[in-house]
Protein backbone atom coordinates (compact mmCIF):
# COMPACT_ATOMS: atom_id res chain seq x y z
CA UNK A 1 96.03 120.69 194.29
CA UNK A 2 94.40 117.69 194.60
CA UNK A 3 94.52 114.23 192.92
CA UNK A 4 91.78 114.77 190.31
CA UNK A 5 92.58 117.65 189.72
CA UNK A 6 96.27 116.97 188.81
CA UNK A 7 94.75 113.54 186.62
CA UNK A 8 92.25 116.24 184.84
CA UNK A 9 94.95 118.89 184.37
CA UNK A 10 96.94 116.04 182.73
CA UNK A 11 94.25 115.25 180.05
CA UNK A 12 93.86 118.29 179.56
CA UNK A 13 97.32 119.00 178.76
CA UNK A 14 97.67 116.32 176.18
CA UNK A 15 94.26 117.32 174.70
CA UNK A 16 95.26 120.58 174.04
CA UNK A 17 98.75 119.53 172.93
CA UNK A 18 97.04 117.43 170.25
CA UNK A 19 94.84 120.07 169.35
CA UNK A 20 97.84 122.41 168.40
CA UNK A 21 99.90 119.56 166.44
CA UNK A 22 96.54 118.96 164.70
CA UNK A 23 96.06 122.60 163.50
CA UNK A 24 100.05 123.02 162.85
CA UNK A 25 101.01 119.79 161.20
CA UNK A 26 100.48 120.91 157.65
CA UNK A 27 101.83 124.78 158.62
CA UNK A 28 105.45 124.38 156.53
CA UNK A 29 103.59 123.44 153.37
CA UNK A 30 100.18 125.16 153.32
CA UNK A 31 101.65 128.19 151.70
CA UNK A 32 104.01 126.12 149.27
CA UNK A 33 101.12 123.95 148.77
CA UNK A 34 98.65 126.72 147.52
CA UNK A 35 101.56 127.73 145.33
CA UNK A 36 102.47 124.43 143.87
CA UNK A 37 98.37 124.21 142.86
CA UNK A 38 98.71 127.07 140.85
CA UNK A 39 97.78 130.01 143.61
CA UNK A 40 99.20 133.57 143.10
CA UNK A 41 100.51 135.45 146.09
CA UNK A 42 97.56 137.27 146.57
CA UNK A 43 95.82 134.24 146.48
CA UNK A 44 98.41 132.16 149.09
CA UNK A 45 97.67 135.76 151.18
CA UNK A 46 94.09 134.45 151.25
CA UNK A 47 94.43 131.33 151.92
CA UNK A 48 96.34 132.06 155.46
CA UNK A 49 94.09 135.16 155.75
CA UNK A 50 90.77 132.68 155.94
CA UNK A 51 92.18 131.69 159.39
CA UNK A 52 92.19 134.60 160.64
CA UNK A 53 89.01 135.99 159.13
CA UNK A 54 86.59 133.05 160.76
CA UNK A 55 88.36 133.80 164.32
CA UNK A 56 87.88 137.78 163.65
CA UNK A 57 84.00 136.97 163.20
CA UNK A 58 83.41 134.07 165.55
CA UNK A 59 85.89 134.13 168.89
CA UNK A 60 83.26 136.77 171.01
CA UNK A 61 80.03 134.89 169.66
CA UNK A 62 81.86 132.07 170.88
CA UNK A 63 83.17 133.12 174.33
CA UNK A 64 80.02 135.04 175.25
CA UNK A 65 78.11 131.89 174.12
CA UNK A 66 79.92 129.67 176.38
CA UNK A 67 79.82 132.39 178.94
CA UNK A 68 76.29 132.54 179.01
CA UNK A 69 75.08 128.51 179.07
CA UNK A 70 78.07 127.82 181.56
CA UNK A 71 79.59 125.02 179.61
CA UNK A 72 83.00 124.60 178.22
CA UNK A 73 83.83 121.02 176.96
CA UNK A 74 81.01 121.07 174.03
CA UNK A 75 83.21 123.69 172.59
CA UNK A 76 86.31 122.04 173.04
CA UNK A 77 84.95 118.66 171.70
CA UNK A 78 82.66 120.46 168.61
CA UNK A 79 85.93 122.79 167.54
CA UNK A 80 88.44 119.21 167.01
CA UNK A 81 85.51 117.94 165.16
CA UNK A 82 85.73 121.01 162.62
CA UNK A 83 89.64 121.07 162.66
CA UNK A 84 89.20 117.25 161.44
CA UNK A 85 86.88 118.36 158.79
CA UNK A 86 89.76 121.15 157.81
CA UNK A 87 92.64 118.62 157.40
CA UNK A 88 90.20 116.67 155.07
CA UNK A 89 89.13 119.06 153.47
CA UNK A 90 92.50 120.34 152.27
CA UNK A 91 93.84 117.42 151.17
CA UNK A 92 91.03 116.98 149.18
CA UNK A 93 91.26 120.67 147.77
CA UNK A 94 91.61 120.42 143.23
CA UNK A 95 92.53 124.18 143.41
CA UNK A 96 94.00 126.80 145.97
CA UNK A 97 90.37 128.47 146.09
CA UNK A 98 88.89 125.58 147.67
CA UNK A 99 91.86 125.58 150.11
CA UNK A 100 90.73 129.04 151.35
CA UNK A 101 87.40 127.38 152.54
CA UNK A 102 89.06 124.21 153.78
CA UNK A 103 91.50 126.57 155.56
CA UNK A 104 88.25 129.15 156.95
CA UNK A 105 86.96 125.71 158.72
CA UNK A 106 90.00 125.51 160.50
CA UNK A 107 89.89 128.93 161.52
CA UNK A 108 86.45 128.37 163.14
CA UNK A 109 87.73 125.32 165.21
CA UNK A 110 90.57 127.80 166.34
CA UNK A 111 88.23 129.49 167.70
CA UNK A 112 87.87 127.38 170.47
CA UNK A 113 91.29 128.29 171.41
CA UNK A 114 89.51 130.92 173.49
CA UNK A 115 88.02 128.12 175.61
CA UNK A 116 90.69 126.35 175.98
CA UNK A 117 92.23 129.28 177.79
CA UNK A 118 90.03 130.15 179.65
CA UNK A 119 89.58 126.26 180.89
CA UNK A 120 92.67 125.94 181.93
CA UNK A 121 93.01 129.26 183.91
CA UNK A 122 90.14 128.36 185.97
CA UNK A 123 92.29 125.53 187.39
CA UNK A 124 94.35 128.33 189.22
CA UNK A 125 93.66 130.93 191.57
CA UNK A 126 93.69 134.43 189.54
CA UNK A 127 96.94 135.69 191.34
CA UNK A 128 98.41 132.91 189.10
CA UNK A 129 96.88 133.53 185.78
CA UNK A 130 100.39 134.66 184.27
CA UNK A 131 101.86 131.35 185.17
CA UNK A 132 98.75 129.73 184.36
CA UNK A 133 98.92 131.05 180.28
CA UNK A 134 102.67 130.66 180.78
CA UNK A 135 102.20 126.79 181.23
CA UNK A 136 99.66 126.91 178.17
CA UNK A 137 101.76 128.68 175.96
CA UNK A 138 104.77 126.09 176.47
CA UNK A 139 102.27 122.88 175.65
CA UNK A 140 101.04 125.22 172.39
CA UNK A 141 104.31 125.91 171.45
CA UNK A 142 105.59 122.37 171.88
CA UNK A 143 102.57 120.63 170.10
CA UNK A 144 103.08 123.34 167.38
CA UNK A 145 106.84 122.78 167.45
CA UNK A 146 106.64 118.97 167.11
CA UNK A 147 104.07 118.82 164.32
CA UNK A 148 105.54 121.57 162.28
CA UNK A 149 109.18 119.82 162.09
CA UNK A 150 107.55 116.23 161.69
CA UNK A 151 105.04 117.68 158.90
CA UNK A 152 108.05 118.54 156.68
CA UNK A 153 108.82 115.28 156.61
CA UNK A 154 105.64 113.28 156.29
CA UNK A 155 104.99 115.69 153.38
CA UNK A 156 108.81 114.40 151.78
CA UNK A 157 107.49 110.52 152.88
CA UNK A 158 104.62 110.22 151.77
CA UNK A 159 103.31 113.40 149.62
CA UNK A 160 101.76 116.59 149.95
CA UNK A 161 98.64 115.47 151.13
CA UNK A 162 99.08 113.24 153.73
CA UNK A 163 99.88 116.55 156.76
CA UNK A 164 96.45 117.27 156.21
CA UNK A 165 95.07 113.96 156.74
CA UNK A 166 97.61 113.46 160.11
CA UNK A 167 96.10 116.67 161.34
CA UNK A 168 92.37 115.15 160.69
CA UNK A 169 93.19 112.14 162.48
CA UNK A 170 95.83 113.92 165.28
CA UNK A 171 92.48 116.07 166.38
CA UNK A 172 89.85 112.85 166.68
CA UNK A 173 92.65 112.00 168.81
CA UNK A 174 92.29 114.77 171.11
CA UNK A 175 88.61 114.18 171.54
CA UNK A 176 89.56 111.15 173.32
CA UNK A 177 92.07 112.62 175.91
CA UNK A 178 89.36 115.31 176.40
CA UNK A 179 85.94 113.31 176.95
CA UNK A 180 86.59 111.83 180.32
CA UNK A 181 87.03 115.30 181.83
CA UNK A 182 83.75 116.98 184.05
CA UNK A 183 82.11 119.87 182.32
CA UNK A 184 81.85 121.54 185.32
CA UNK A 185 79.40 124.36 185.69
CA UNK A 186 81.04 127.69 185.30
CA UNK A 187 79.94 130.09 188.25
CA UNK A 188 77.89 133.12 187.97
CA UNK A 189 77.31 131.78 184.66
CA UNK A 190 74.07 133.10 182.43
CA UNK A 191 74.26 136.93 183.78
CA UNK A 192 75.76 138.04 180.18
CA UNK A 193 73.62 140.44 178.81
CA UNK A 194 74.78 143.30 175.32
CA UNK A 195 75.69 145.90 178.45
CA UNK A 196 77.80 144.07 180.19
CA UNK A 197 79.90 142.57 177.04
CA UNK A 198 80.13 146.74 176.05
CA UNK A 199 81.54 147.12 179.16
CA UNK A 200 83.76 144.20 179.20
CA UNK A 201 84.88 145.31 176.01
CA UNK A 202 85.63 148.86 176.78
CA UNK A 203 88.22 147.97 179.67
CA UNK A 204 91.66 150.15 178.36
CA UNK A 205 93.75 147.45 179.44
CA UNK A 206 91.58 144.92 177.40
CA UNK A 207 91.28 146.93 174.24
CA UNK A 208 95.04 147.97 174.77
CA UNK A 209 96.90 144.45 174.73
CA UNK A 210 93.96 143.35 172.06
CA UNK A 211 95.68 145.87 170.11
CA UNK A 212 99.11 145.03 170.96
CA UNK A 213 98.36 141.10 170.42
CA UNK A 214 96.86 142.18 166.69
CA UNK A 215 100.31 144.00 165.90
CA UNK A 216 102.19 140.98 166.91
CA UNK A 217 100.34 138.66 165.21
CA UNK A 218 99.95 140.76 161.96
CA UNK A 219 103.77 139.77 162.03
CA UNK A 220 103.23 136.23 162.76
CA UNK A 221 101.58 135.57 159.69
CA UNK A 222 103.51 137.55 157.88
CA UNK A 223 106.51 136.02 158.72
CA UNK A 224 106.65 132.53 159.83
CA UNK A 225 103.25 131.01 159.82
CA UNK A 226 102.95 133.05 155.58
CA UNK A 227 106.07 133.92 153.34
CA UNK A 228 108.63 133.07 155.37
CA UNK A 229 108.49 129.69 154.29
CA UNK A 230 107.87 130.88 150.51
CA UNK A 231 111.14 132.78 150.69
CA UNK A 232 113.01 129.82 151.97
CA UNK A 233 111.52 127.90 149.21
CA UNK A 234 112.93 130.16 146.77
CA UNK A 235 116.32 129.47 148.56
CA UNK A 236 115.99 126.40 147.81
CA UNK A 237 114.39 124.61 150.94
CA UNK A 238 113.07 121.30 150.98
CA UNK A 239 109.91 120.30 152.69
CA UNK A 240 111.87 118.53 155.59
CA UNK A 241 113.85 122.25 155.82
CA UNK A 242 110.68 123.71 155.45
CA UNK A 243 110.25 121.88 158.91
CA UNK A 244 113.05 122.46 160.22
CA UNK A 245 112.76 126.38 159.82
CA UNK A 246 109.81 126.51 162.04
CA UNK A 247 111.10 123.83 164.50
CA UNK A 248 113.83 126.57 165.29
CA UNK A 249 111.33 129.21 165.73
CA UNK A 250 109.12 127.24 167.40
CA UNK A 251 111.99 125.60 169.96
CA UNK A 252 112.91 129.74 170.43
CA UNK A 253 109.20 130.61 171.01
CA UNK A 254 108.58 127.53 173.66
CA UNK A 255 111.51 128.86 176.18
CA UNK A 256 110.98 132.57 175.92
CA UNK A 257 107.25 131.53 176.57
CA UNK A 258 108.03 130.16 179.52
CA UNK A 259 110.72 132.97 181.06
CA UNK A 260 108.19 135.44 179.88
CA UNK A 261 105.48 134.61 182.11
CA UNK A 262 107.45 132.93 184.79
CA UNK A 263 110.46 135.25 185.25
CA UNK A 264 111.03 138.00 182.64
CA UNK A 265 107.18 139.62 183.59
CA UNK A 266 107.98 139.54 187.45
CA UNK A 267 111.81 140.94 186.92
CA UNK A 268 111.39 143.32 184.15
CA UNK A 269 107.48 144.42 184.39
CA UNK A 270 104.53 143.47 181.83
CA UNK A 271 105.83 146.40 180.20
CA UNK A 272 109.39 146.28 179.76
CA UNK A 273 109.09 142.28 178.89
CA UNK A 274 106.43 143.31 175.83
CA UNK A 275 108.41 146.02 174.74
CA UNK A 276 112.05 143.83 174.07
CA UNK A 277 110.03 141.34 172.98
CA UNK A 278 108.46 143.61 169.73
CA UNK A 279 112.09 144.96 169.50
CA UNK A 280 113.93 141.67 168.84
CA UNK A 281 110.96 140.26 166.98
CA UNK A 282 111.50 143.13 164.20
CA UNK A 283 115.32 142.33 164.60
CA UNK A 284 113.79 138.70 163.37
CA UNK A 285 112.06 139.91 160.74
CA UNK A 286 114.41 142.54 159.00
CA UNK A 287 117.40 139.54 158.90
CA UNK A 288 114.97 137.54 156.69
CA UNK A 289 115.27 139.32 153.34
CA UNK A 290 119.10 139.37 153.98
CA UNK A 291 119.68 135.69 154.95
CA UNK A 292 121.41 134.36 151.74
CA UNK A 293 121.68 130.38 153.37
CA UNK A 294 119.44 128.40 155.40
CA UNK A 295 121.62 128.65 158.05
CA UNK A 296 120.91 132.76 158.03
CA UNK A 297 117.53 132.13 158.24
CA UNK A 298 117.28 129.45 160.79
CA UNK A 299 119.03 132.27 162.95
CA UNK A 300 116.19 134.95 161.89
CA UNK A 301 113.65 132.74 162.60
CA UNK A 302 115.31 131.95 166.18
CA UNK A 303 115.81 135.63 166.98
CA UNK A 304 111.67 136.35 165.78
CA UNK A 305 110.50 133.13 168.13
CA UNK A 306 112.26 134.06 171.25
CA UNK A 307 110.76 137.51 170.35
CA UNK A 308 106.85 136.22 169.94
CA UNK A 309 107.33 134.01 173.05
CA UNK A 310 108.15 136.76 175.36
CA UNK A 311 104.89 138.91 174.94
CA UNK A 312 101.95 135.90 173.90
CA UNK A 313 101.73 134.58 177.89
CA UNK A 314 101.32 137.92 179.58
CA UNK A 315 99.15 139.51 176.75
CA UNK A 316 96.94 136.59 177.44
CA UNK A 317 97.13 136.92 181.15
CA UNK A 318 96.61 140.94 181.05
CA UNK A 319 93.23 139.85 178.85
CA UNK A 320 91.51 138.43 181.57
CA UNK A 321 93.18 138.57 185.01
CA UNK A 322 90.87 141.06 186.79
CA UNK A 323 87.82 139.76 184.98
CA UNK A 324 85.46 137.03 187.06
CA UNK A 325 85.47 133.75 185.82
CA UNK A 326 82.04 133.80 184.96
CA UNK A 327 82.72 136.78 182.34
CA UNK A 328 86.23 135.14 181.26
CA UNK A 329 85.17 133.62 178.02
CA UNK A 330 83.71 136.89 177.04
CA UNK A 331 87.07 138.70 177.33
CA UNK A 332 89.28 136.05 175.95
CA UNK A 333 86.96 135.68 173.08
CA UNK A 334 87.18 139.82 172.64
CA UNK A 335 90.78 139.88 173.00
CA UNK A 336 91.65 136.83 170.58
CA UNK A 337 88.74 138.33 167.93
CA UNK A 338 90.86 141.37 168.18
CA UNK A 339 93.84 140.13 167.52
CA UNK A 340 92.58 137.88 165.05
CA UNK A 341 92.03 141.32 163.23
CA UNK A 342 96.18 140.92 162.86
CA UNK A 343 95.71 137.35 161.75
CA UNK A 344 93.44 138.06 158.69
CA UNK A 345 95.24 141.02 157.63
CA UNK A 346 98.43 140.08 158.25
CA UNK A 347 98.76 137.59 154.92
CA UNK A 348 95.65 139.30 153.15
CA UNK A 349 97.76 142.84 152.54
CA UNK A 350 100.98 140.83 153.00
CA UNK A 351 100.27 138.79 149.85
CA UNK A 352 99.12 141.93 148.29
CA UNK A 353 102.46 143.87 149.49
CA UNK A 354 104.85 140.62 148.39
CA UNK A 355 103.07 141.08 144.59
CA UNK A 356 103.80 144.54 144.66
CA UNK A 357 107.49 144.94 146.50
CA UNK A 358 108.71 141.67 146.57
CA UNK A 359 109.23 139.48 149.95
CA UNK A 360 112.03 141.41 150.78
CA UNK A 361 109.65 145.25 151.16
CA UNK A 362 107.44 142.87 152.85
CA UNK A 363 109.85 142.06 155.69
CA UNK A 364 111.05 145.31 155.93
CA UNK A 365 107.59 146.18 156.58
CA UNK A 366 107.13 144.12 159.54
CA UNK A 367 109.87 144.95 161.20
CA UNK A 368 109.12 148.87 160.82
CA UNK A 369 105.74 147.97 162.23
CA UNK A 370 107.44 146.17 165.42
CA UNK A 371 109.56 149.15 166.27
CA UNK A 372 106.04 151.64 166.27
CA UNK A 373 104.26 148.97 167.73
CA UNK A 374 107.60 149.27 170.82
CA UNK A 375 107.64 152.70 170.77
CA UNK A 376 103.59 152.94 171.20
CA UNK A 377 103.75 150.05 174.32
CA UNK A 378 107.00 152.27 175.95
CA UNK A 379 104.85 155.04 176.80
CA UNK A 380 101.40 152.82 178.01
CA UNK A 381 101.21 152.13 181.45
CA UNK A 382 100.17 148.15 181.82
CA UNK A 383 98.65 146.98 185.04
CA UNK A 384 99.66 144.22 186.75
């Protein structure tokens, strides 16, 4: 690797760090927020579920866009722009319905999560995607780790607005790591045309770990990034525990990201890794509505990380490592809008579900959906 490219993959690296501390800074109180405006569960449910929803609609418009023109940095630099608006926008929110909006914009500038991917794997030569998304996973889950433990305690500081405006001003931030990088021209760019995106999209292994990713993050949202942190409220967390909670998770998540794609994946098979990884993530979820202290729950939310950060680098790797790199925005953006289909639903029915059966039916839920999701990925064959 040469010099540049080692100074670009640098910048690039603390962009995208940035980028995830700006989306997750405000993560421990959004929910708690929404509910200390006034919002219902159902309505909390939504607010999450918005994230999901724009990603759902926009992530293969967005990939085959960029796909088709060649370019990647516009997206990058246009989706911190909207995340900045988000953070603004929810601080300024006077009820939790205008959150949901405020929340959708962030969703959009997610999107561009699906660039960012595929950015960084074409630093690499495809026979090292999995490390590739292995390395991008770790920087995600450490910006997300960092932010979500330090917004607990900005929010104690300083009040529940100021997260938001931190995120605003954490993703301007990561426009300026970002803008001395080359947009370099994406080969075989321009060739996407409505057949070759159906055929993209109709790859099993493609539509497969779409699937998978969709179950996994259905429980995600769920769980740690939607009522988790509810719940602990109502064991009496503070904001700065509220933190803490997903710092543990998050710490969890960064090291089994890392031994999944660098270690676990070549050991164990794509597989076998996937399959443990839904197993102990349901373990994770079905200890929540039993954890009676803090201290019970910091160890379900450990157990659910190192769960989530086993499968999210190879799923991401299995999305597009036998597609050209001309073509790779169109598959990441179909595999993230599928899974995205987990992200919306996720806290839209969970809200519903927590109204209906209480948090503690709700868990139980999630972790009856990892063991089906297990038993459904023991008896696929994945390819390497």
């Amino acid at each position: 690797m040469t010099e540049p490219i080692r100074k670009h993959l640098v910048l690039f690296m603390i962009s995208s760090f940035l980028f995830w501390t700006a989306l997750y800074v405000y993560v421990p109180i959004l929910a708690p927020y929404g509910r200390h405006l006034g919002g219902s569960m159902t309505v909390v449910g939504l607010i999450i579920a918005s994230y999901g929803l724009m990603q759902l609609l926009f992530r293969i418009p967005l990939g085959v866009w960029s796909d088709r023109i060649g370019r990647r940095k516009p997206f990058l630099v246009a989706g911190l722009l909207l995340l900045a608006a988000s953070g603004i926008g929810l601080a300024l929110s006077p009820t939790p319905e205008w959150m949901i909006l405020a929340r959708a914009l962030g969703g959009l500038a997610a999107c561009s999560w699906v660039i960012w991917a595929i950015t960084y794997a074409g630093y690499f030569d495809s026979s090292r995607t999995t490390t590739a998304m292995s390395h991008l996973a770790v920087n995600a889950a450490l910006g997300q780790l960092v932010s979500t433990y330090g917004g607990g305690w900005i929010a104690d500081a300083y009040g529940w607005q100021m997260p938001f405006y931190v995120g605003a001003g954490l993703a301007l931030l990561s426009i300026l790591f970002l803008l001395p990088l080359p947009d370099t021209a994406v080969a075989e760019s321009g060739k996407i045309t409505l057949r070759r995106i159906k055929a993209i999209g109709a790859s099993g292994t493609l539509l497969f770990v779409s699937s998978i990713a969709a179950a996994g993050q259905f429980v995600n949202f769920v769980t740690i990034y939607g009522f988790t942190p509810v719940y602990a409220t109502q064991i009496g967390a503070t904001n700065v525990q509220q933190g803490t909670l997903i710092l543990v998770g998050m710490a969890c998540q960064m090291v089994s990201s890392y031994i999944g794609g660098s270690w676990c994946a070549y050991r164990f098979g794509n597989r076998g890794t996937i399959l443990v990884a839904f197993l102990v993530t349901g373990i994770g979820s079905l200890l929540i509505p039993y954890s009676e202290t803090l201290a019970q729950l910091y160890m379900a939310q450990a157990i659910g990380g190192f769960g989530r950060g086993l499968m999210q680098p190879i799923l991401m790797a299995l999305a597009v490592q036998s597609v050209p790199q001309g073509e790779r925005g169109t598959a990441m953006g179909i595999f993230q809008a599928v899974y995205a289909i987990g992200m919306f639903s996720g806290p839209a029915l969970g809200g519903v579900l927590g109204d209906w059966f209480g948090l503690g039916g709700l868990f139980v839920f999630t972790a009856v959906l990892c063991v089906a999701s297990a038993g459904v990925i023991g008896m696929k064959k994945l390819e390497a």
